[in-house]
C-alpha atoms as a PDB file:
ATOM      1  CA  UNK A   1      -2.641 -13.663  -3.670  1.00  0.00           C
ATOM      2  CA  UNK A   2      -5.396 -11.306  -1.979  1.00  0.00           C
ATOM      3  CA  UNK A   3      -4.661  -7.858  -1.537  1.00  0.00           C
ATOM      4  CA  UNK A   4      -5.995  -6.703   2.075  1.00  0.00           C
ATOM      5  CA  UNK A   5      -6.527  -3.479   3.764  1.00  0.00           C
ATOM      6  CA  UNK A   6      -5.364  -3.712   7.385  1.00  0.00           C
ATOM      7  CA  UNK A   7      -4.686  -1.379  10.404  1.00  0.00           C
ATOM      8  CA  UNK A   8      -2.433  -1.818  13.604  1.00  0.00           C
ATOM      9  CA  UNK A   9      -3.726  -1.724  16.594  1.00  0.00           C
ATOM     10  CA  UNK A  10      -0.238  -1.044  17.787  1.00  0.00           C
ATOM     11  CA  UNK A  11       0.777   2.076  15.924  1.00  0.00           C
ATOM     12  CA  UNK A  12      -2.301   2.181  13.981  1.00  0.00           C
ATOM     13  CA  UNK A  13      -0.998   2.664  10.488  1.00  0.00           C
ATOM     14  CA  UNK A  14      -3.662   1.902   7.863  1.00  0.00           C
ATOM     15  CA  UNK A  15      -1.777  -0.512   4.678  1.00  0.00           C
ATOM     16  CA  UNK A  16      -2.380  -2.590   2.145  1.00  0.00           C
ATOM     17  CA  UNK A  17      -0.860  -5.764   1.660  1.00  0.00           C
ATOM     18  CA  UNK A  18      -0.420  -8.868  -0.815  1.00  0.00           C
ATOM     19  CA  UNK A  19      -1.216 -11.712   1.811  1.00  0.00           C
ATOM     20  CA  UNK A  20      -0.154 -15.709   0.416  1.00  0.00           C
ATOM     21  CA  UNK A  21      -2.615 -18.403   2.131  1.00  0.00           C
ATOM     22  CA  UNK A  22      -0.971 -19.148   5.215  1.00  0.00           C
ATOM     23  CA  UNK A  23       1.182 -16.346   5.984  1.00  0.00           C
ATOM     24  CA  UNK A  24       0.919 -14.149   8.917  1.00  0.00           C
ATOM     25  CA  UNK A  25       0.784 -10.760   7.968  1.00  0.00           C
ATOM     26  CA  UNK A  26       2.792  -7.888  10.225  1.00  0.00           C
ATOM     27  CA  UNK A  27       2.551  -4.020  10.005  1.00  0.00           C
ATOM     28  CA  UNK A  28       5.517  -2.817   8.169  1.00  0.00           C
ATOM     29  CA  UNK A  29       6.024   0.394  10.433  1.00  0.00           C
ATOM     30  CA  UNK A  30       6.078  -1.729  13.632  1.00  0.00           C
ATOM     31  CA  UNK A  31       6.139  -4.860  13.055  1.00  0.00           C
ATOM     32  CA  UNK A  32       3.147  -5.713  14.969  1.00  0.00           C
ATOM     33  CA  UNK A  33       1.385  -9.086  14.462  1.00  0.00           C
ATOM     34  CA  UNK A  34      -1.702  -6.989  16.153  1.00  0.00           C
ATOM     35  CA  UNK A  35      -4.188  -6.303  12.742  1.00  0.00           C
ATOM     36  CA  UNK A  36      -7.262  -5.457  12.029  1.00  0.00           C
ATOM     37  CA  UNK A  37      -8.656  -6.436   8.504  1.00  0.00           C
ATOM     38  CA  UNK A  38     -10.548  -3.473   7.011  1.00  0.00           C
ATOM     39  CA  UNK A  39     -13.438  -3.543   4.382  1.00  0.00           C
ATOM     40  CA  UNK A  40     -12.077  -2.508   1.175  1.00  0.00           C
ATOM     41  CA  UNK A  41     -13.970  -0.711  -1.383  1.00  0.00           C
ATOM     42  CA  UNK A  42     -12.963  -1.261  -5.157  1.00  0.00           C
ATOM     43  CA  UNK A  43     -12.131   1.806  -7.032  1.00  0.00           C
ATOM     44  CA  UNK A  44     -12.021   2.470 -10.595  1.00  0.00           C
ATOM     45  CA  UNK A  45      -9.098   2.835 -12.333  1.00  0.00           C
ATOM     46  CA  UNK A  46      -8.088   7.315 -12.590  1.00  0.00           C
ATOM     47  CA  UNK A  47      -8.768   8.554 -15.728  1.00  0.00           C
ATOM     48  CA  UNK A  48      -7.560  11.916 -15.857  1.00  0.00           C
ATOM     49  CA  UNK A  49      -3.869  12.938 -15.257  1.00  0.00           C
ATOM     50  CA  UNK A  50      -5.056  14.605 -11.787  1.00  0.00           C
ATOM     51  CA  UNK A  51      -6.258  11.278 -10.659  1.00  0.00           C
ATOM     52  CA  UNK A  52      -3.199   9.521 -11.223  1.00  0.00           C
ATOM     53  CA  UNK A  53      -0.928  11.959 -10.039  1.00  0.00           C
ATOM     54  CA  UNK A  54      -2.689  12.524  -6.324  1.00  0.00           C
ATOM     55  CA  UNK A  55      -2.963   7.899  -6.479  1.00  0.00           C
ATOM     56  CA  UNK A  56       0.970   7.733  -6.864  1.00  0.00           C
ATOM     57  CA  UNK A  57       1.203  10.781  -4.396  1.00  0.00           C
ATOM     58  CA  UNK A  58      -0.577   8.384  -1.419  1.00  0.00           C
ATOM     59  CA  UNK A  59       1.193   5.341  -2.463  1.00  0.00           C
ATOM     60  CA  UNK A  60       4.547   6.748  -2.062  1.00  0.00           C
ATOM     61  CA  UNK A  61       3.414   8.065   1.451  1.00  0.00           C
ATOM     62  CA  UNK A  62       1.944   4.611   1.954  1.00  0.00           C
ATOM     63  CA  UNK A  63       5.040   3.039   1.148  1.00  0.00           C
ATOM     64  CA  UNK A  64       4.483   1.085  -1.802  1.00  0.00           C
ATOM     65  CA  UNK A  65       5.199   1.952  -5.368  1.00  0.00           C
ATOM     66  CA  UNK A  66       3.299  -0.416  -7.274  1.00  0.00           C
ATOM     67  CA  UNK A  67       1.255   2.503  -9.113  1.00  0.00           C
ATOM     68  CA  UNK A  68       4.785   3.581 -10.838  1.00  0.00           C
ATOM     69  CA  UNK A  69       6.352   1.892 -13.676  1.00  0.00           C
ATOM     70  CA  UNK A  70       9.395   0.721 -13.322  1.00  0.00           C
ATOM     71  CA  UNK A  71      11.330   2.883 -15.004  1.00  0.00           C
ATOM     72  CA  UNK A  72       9.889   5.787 -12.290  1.00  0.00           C
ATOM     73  CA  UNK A  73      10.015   2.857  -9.494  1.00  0.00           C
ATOM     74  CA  UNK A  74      13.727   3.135 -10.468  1.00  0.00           C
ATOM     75  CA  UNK A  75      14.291   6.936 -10.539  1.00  0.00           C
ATOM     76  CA  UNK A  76      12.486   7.513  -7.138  1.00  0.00           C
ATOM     77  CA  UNK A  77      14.339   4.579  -5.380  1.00  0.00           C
ATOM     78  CA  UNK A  78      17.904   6.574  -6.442  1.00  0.00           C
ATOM     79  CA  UNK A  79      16.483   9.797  -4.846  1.00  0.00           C
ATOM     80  CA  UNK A  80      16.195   8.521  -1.651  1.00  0.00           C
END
């Protein structure tokens, strides 16, 4: 499955997003079928501790935990 940067034209939230061949993707703020697919730019993998810390910082305001393990995955789901 591809992973694809998109935006909504309807709220215009920015997100990434595992997308199987076929499936319509939909903003997961609004709902909105409405997207535009964005260029994305491969990054390197963080290195120091900084780097990490400030990635898993913008994926948990993005939404999406998949830069925790799941033992943190785990911890930060029972704090909210």
């Amino acid at each position: 499955m591809p992973l694809y940067d998109y935006q909504c034209r309807d709220c215009h939230l920015q997100f990434e997003l595992l997308v199987r061949s076929g499936a319509s993707p939909v903003c997961p703020h609004c709902g909105g079928s409405a997207l535009d697919k964005q260029v994305s730019a491969p990054a390197p993998p963080g290195r120091s501790k900084a780097i990490i810390a400030s990635a898993r910082r913008q994926a948990a305001r993005e939404g999406h935990l998949s830069n925790y393990s799941a033992a943190e995955r785990s911890k930060l789901l029972r704090q909210g």
